[in-house]
Protein backbone atom coordinates (compact mmCIF):
# COMPACT_ATOMS: atom_id res chain seq x y z
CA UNK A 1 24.94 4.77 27.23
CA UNK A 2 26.18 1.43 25.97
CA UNK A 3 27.89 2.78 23.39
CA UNK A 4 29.47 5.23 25.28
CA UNK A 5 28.39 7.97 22.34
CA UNK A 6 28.41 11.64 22.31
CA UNK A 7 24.50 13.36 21.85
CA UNK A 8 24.49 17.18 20.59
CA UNK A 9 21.29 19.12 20.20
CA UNK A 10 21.57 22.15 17.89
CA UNK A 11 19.06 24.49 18.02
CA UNK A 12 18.49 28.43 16.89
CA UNK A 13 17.55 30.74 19.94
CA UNK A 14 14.29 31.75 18.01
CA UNK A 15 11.03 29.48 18.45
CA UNK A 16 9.59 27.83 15.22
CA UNK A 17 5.82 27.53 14.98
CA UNK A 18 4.92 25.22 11.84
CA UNK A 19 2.18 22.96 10.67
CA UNK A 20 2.79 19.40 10.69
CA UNK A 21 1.39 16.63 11.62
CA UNK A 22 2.76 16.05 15.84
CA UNK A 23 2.86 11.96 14.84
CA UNK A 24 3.97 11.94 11.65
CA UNK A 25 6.96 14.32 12.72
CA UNK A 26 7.61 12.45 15.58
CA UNK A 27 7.77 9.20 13.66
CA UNK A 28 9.97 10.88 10.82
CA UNK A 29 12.08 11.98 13.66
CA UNK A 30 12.42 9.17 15.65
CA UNK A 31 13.58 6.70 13.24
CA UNK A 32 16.44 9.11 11.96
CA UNK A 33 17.66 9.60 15.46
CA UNK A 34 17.62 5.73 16.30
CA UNK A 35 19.15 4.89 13.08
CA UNK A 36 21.93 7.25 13.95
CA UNK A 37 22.25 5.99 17.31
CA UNK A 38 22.21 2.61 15.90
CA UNK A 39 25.13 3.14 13.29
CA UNK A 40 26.71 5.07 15.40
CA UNK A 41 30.65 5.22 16.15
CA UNK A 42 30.90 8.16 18.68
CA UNK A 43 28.79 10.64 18.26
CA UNK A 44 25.18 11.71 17.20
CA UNK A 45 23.92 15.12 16.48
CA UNK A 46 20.32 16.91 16.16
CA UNK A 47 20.20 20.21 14.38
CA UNK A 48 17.49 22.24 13.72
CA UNK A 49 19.42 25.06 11.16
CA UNK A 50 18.84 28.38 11.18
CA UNK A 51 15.74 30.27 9.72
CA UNK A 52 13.81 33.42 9.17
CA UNK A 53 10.47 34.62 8.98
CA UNK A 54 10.48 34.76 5.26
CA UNK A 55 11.51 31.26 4.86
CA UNK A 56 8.92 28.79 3.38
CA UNK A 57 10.58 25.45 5.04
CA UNK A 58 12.21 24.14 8.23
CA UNK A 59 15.11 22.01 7.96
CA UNK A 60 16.41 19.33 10.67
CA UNK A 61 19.83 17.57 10.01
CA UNK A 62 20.49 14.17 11.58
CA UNK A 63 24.17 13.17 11.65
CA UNK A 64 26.28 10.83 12.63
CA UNK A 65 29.65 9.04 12.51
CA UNK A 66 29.36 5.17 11.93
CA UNK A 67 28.96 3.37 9.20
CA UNK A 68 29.21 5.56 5.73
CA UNK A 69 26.70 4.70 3.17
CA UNK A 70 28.11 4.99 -0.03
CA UNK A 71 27.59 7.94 -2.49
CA UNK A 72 25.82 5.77 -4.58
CA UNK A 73 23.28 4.22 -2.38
CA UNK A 74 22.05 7.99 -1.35
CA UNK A 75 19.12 7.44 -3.33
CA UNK A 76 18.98 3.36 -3.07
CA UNK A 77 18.79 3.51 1.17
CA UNK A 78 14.82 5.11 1.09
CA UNK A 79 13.37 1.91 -0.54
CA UNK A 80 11.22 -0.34 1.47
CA UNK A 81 13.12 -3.26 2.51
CA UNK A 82 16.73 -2.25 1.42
CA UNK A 83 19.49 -3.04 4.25
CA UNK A 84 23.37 -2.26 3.42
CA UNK A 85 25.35 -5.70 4.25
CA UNK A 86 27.65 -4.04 6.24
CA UNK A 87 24.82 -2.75 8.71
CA UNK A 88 23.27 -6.42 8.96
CA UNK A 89 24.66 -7.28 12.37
CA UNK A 90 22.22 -4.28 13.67
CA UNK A 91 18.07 -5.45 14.05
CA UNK A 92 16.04 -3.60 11.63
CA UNK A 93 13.38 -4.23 8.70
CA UNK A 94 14.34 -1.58 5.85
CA UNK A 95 11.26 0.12 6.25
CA UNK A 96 11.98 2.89 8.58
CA UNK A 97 13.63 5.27 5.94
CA UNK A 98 10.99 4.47 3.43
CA UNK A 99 8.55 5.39 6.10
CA UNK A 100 10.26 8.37 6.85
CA UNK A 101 10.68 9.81 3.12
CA UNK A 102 6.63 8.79 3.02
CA UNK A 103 5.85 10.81 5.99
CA UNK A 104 8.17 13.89 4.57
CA UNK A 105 6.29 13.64 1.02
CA UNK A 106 2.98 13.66 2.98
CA UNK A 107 3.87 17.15 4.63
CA UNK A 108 5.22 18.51 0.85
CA UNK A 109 8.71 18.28 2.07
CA UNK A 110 12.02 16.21 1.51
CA UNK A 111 14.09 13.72 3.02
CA UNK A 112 18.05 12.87 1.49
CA UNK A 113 21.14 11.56 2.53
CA UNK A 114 23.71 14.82 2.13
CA UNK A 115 27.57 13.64 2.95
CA UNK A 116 28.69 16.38 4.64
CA UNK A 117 32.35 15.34 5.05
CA UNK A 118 33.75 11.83 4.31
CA UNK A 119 33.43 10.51 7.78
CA UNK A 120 29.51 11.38 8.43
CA UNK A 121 26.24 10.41 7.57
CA UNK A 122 23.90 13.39 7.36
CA UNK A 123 20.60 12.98 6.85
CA UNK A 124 18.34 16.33 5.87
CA UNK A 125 14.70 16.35 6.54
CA UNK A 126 13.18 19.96 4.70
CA UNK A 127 9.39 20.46 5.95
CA UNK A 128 7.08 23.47 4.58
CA UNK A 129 6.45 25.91 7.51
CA UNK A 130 2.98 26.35 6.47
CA UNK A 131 0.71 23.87 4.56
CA UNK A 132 -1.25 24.35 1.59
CA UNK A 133 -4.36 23.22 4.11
CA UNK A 134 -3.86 24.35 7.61
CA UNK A 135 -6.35 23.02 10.30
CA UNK A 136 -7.88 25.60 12.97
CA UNK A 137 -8.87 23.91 16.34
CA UNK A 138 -11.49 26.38 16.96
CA UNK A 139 -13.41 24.89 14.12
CA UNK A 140 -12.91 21.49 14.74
CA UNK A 141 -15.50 21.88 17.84
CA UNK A 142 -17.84 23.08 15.77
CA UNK A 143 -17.88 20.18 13.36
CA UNK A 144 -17.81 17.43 16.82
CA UNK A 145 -22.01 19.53 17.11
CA UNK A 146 -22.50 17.86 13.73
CA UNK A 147 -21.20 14.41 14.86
CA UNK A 148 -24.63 13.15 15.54
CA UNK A 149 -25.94 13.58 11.92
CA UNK A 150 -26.75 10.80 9.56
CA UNK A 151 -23.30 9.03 7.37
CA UNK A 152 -24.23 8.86 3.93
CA UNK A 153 -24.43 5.19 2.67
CA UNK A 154 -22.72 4.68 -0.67
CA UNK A 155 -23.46 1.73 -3.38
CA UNK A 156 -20.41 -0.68 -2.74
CA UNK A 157 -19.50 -2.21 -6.18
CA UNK A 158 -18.87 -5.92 -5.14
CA UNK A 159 -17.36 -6.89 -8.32
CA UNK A 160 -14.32 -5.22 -6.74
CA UNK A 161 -12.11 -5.92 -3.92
CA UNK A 162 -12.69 -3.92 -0.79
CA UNK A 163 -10.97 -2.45 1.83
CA UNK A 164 -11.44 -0.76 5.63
CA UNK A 165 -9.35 1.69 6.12
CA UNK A 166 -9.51 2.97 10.00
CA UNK A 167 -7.97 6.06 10.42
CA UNK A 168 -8.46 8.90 12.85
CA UNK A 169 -6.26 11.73 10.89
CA UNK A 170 -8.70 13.07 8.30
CA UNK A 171 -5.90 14.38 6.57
CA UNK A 172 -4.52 11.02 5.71
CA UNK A 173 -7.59 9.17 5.28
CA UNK A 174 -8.56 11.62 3.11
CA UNK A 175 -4.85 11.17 1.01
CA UNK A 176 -5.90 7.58 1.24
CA UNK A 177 -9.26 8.01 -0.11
């Protein structure tokens, strides 16, 4: 509202059902959107394109009209800690597109920078509809019966450095592992 910009939501009148992980989208999503609303001239748009049932991905585009990042630093913008000098008057770490391209990698998909026209940013995130492992709730009851058994102690090597990981997605902690 401060910045008096324009928001457009673009979305395809069928509903998509895919696998992903709710927090890791949301986090993927969230720091694209800020960062446009952040750079930001005038206007900001959310599009998720078009599909059909035979496609194997999803694809969101995040655009927007401030600052242009250079055709060169497509590539350069994703690494952890990397801020464009032009930008620096805006709060921000560096991290959140690194984060972002992390999260997208996780979930076998892609994140890039696509220049649409010469006065927008668009970023692409590309997602598999379906995962090579796909959870089922119903089963995950079943396994909170066996909750109760014994953990398995392991021999901890103390020669080497060690560290807790606490996690409560198995699918990361297991990536992690």
């Amino acid at each position: 509202e401060q910045k008096q910009l324009q928001y457009k939501l673009e979305m395809p009148r069928i509903v998509l059902h895919a696998y992903t992980d709710n927090e890791a989208l949301r986090k993927i999503l969230s720091n694209l959107i800020n960062n446009a609303i952040k750079y930001s001239s005038e206007r900001v748009i959310v599009k998720l394109l078009a599909f059909s049932s035979e496609d194997l991905l999803f694809h969101i585009e995040v655009t927007n009209d401030g600052y242009i990042i250079a055709d060169g630093l497509n590539e350069k913008i994703f690494e952890r800690f990397i801020r464009i000098k032009d930008t620096d008057k805006e709060a921000g770490t560096g991290i959140g597109l690194s984060l972002a391209r992390s999260l997208a990698e996780l979930h076998n998909g892609k994140l890039e920078l696509k220049h649409t026209s010469n006065d927008t940013n668009t970023f692409l995130l590309s997602l598999p509809i379906h995962q090579d492992t796909e959870f089922n709730l119903r089963n995950y009851e079943d396994k909170q019966d066996n909750a109760n058994e014994p953990v398995v102690q392991k021999e901890i090597d103390r020669s080497k450095s060690l560290i807790l990981i606490v996690e409560d997605n198995v699918e990361i902690l297991n990536y992690l592992s």
